[in-house]
C-alpha atoms as a PDB file:
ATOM      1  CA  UNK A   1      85.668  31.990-236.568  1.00  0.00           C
ATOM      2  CA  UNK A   2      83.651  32.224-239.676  1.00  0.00           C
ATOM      3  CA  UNK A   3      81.771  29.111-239.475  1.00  0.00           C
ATOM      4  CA  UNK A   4      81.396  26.993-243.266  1.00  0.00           C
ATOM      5  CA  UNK A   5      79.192  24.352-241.764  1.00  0.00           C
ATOM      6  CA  UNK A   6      78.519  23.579-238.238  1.00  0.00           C
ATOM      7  CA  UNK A   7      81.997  21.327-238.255  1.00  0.00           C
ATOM      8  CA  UNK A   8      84.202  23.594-239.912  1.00  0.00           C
ATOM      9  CA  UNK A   9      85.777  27.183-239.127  1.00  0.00           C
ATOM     10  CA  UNK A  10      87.762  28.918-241.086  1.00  0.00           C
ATOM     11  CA  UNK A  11      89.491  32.919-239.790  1.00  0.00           C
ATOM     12  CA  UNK A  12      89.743  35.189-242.553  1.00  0.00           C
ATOM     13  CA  UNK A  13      92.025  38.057-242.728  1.00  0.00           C
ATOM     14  CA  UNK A  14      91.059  41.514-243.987  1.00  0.00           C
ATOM     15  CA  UNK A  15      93.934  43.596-246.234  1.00  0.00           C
ATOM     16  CA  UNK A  16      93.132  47.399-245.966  1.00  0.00           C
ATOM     17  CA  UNK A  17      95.215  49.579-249.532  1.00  0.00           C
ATOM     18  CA  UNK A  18      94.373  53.313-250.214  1.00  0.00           C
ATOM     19  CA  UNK A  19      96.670  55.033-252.394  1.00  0.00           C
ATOM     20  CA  UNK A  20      96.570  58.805-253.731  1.00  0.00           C
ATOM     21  CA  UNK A  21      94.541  58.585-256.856  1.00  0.00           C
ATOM     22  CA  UNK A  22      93.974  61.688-259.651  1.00  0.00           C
ATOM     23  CA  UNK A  23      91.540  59.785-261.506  1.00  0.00           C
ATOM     24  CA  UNK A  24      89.411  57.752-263.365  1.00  0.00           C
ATOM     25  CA  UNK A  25      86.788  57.275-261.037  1.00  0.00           C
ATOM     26  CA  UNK A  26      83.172  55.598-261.237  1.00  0.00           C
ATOM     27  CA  UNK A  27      82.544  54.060-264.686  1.00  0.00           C
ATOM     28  CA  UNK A  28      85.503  55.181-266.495  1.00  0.00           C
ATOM     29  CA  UNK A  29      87.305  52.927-263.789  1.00  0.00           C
ATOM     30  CA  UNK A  30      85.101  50.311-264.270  1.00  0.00           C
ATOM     31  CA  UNK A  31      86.170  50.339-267.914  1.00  0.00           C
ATOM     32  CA  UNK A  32      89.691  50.667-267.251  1.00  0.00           C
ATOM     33  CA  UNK A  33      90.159  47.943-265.111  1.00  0.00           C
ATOM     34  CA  UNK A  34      87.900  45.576-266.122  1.00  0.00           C
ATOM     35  CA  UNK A  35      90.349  43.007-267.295  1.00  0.00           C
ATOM     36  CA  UNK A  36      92.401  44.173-263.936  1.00  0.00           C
ATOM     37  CA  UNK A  37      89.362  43.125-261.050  1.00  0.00           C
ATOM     38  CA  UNK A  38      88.518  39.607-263.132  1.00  0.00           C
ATOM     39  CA  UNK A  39      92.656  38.844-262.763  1.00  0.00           C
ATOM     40  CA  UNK A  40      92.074  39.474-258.703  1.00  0.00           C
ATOM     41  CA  UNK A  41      88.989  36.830-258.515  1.00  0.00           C
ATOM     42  CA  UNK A  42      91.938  33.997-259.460  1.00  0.00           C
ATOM     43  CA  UNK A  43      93.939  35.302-256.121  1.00  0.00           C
ATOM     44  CA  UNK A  44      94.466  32.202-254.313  1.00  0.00           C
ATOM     45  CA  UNK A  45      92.854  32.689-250.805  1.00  0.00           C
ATOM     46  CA  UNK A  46      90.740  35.655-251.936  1.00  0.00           C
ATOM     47  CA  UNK A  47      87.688  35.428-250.927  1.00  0.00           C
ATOM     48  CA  UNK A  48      85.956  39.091-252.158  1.00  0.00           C
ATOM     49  CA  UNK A  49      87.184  42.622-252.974  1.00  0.00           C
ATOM     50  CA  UNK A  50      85.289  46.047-252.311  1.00  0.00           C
ATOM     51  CA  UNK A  51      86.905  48.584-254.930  1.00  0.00           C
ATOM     52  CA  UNK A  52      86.809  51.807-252.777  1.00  0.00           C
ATOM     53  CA  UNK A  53      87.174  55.256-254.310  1.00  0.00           C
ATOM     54  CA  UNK A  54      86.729  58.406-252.918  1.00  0.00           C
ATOM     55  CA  UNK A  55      87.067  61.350-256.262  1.00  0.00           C
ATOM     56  CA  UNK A  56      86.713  64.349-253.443  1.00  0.00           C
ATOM     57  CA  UNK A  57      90.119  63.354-251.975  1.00  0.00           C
ATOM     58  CA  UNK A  58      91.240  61.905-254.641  1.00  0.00           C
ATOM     59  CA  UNK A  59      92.258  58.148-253.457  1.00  0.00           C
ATOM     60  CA  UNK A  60      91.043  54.658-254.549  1.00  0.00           C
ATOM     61  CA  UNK A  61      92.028  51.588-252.941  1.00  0.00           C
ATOM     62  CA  UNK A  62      90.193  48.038-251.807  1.00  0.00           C
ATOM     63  CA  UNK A  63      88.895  45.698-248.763  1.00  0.00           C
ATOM     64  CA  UNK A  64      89.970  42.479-249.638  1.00  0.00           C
ATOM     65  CA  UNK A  65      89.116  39.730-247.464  1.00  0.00           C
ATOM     66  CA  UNK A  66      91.509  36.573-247.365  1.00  0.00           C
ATOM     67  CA  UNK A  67      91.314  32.835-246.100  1.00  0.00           C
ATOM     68  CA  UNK A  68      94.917  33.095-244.790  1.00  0.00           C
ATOM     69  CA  UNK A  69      97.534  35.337-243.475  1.00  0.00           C
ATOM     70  CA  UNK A  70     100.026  33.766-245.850  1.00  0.00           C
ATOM     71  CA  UNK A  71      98.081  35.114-248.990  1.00  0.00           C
ATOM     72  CA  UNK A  72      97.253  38.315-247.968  1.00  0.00           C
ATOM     73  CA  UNK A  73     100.839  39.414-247.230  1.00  0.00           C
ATOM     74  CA  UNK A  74     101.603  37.802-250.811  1.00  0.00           C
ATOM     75  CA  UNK A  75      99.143  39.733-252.560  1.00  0.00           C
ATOM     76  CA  UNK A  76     100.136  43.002-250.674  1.00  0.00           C
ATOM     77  CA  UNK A  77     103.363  42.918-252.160  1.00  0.00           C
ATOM     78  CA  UNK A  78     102.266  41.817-255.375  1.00  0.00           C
ATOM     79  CA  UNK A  79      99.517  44.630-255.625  1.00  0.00           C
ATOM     80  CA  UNK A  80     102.326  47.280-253.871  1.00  0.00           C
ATOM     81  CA  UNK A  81     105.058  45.873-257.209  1.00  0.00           C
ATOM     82  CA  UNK A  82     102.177  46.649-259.019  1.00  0.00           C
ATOM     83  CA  UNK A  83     100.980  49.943-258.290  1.00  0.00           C
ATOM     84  CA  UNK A  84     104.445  51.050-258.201  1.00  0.00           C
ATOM     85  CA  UNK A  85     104.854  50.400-261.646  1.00  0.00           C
ATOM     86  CA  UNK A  86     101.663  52.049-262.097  1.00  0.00           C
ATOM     87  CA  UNK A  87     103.318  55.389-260.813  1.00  0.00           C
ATOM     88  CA  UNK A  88     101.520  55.110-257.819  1.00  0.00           C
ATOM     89  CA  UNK A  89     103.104  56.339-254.642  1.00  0.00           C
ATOM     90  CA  UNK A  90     102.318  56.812-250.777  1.00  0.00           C
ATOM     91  CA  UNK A  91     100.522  53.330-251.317  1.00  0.00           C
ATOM     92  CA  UNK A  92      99.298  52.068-247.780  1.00  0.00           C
ATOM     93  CA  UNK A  93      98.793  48.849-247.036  1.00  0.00           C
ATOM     94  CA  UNK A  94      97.212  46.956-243.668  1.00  0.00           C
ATOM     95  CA  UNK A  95      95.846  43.406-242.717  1.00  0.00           C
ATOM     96  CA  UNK A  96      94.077  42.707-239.989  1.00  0.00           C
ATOM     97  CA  UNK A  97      92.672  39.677-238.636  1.00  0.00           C
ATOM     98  CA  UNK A  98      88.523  39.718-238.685  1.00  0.00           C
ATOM     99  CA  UNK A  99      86.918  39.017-235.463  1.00  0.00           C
ATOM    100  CA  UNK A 100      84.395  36.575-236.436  1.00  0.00           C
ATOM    101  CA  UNK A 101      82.550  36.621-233.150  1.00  0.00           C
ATOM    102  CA  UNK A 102      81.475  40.217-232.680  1.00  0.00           C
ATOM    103  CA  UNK A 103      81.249  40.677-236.518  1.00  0.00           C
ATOM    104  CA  UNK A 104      78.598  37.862-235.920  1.00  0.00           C
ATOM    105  CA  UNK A 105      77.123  40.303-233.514  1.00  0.00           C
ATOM    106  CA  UNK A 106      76.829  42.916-235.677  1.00  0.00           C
ATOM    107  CA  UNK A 107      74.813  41.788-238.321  1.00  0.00           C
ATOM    108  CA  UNK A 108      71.486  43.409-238.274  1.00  0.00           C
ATOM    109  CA  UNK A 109      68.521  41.535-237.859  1.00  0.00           C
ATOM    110  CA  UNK A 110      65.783  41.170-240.600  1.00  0.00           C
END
Protein backbone atom coordinates (compact mmCIF):
# COMPACT_ATOMS: atom_id res chain seq x y z
CA UNK A 1 0.00 0.00 0.00
CA UNK A 2 1.30 3.37 -0.86
CA UNK A 3 0.64 5.15 2.25
CA UNK A 4 -0.91 9.18 1.71
CA UNK A 5 -0.88 9.87 5.40
CA UNK A 6 -0.51 7.54 8.22
CA UNK A 7 -4.58 6.81 7.92
CA UNK A 8 -4.88 6.39 4.38
CA UNK A 9 -3.56 3.77 1.67
CA UNK A 10 -4.09 3.88 -1.57
CA UNK A 11 -2.56 0.62 -4.35
CA UNK A 12 -1.54 1.97 -7.51
CA UNK A 13 -1.33 0.08 -10.65
CA UNK A 14 1.54 0.31 -13.13
CA UNK A 15 0.56 0.14 -17.21
CA UNK A 16 3.71 -1.07 -19.15
CA UNK A 17 3.23 0.16 -23.62
CA UNK A 18 6.26 -0.24 -26.03
CA UNK A 19 5.47 -0.08 -29.54
CA UNK A 20 7.91 -0.28 -32.71
CA UNK A 21 8.91 3.27 -33.28
CA UNK A 22 11.09 4.72 -36.59
CA UNK A 23 11.41 8.00 -35.14
CA UNK A 24 11.42 11.20 -33.76
CA UNK A 25 13.30 10.62 -30.82
CA UNK A 26 14.83 12.99 -27.99
CA UNK A 27 13.89 16.65 -28.59
CA UNK A 28 12.25 16.42 -31.84
CA UNK A 29 9.72 14.20 -29.76
CA UNK A 30 9.55 16.51 -27.20
CA UNK A 31 8.38 19.02 -29.79
CA UNK A 32 6.07 16.79 -31.43
CA UNK A 33 4.15 15.79 -28.68
CA UNK A 34 4.13 18.47 -26.55
CA UNK A 35 0.48 19.26 -26.76
CA UNK A 36 0.12 15.17 -26.69
CA UNK A 37 1.98 14.52 -22.85
CA UNK A 38 0.03 17.86 -21.28
CA UNK A 39 -3.49 15.99 -22.67
CA UNK A 40 -2.19 12.69 -20.52
CA UNK A 41 -1.66 14.85 -17.12
CA UNK A 42 -5.82 15.32 -17.28
CA UNK A 43 -6.06 11.22 -17.29
CA UNK A 44 -8.31 10.60 -14.52
CA UNK A 45 -6.41 8.26 -12.06
CA UNK A 46 -3.00 9.08 -13.56
CA UNK A 47 -0.79 9.68 -11.30
CA UNK A 48 2.79 10.16 -13.51
CA UNK A 49 4.14 9.03 -16.90
CA UNK A 50 7.90 8.11 -17.82
CA UNK A 51 8.10 8.64 -21.77
CA UNK A 52 10.56 5.76 -22.63
CA UNK A 53 12.41 5.64 -25.93
CA UNK A 54 14.99 3.57 -26.99
CA UNK A 55 16.33 5.12 -30.96
CA UNK A 56 18.90 1.89 -31.18
CA UNK A 57 15.89 -0.47 -31.43
CA UNK A 58 13.80 1.74 -32.54
CA UNK A 59 10.68 1.65 -29.93
CA UNK A 60 9.13 4.33 -27.64
CA UNK A 61 6.54 3.66 -25.23
CA UNK A 62 5.66 4.81 -21.33
CA UNK A 63 5.39 3.71 -17.44
CA UNK A 64 2.36 5.10 -16.36
CA UNK A 65 1.40 4.67 -12.91
CA UNK A 66 -2.45 4.65 -12.00
CA UNK A 67 -4.66 5.03 -8.74
CA UNK A 68 -7.00 2.26 -10.01
CA UNK A 69 -7.29 -0.78 -12.08
CA UNK A 70 -10.44 0.62 -13.64
CA UNK A 71 -8.45 3.59 -15.29
CA UNK A 72 -5.60 1.97 -16.40
CA UNK A 73 -7.43 -0.62 -18.53
CA UNK A 74 -9.47 2.56 -19.86
CA UNK A 75 -6.56 4.41 -20.85
CA UNK A 76 -4.91 1.25 -22.45
CA UNK A 77 -7.51 1.07 -24.86
CA UNK A 78 -7.79 4.59 -25.38
CA UNK A 79 -3.91 5.02 -25.97
CA UNK A 80 -4.03 1.38 -28.15
CA UNK A 81 -7.35 3.41 -30.48
CA UNK A 82 -4.91 5.91 -30.54
CA UNK A 83 -1.75 4.67 -31.68
CA UNK A 84 -3.56 2.66 -34.12
CA UNK A 85 -4.68 5.54 -35.82
CA UNK A 86 -1.27 6.74 -35.54
CA UNK A 87 -0.13 3.76 -37.85
CA UNK A 88 1.34 2.20 -35.08
CA UNK A 89 1.34 -1.55 -34.92
CA UNK A 90 2.66 -4.55 -32.67
CA UNK A 91 1.61 -2.07 -29.78
CA UNK A 92 2.07 -3.98 -26.35
CA UNK A 93 0.38 -3.23 -23.57
CA UNK A 94 0.66 -4.62 -19.64
CA UNK A 95 -0.59 -3.53 -16.09
CA UNK A 96 0.55 -4.74 -13.21
CA UNK A 97 -0.28 -4.15 -9.75
CA UNK A 98 2.80 -2.28 -7.70
CA UNK A 99 3.88 -3.96 -4.63
CA UNK A 100 4.01 -1.17 -2.29
CA UNK A 101 5.76 -3.07 0.46
CA UNK A 102 9.00 -4.26 -1.09
CA UNK A 103 9.05 -1.17 -3.42
CA UNK A 104 9.20 0.52 0.10
CA UNK A 105 12.18 -1.67 0.59
CA UNK A 106 13.89 -0.69 -2.18
CA UNK A 107 14.34 2.78 -1.89
CA UNK A 108 17.88 3.64 -1.24
CA UNK A 109 18.87 5.28 1.73
CA UNK A 110 20.34 8.88 1.83
Amino acid sequence: MFYITPRITIMRYLLQVDFPHSGPFGEELTNAMNDLAKDIATESGLISKLWTENEATKEAGGIYQFTNMDDAQRYLKKHTERLTSFGYKNIRGKIFTINEALSALSVPQK
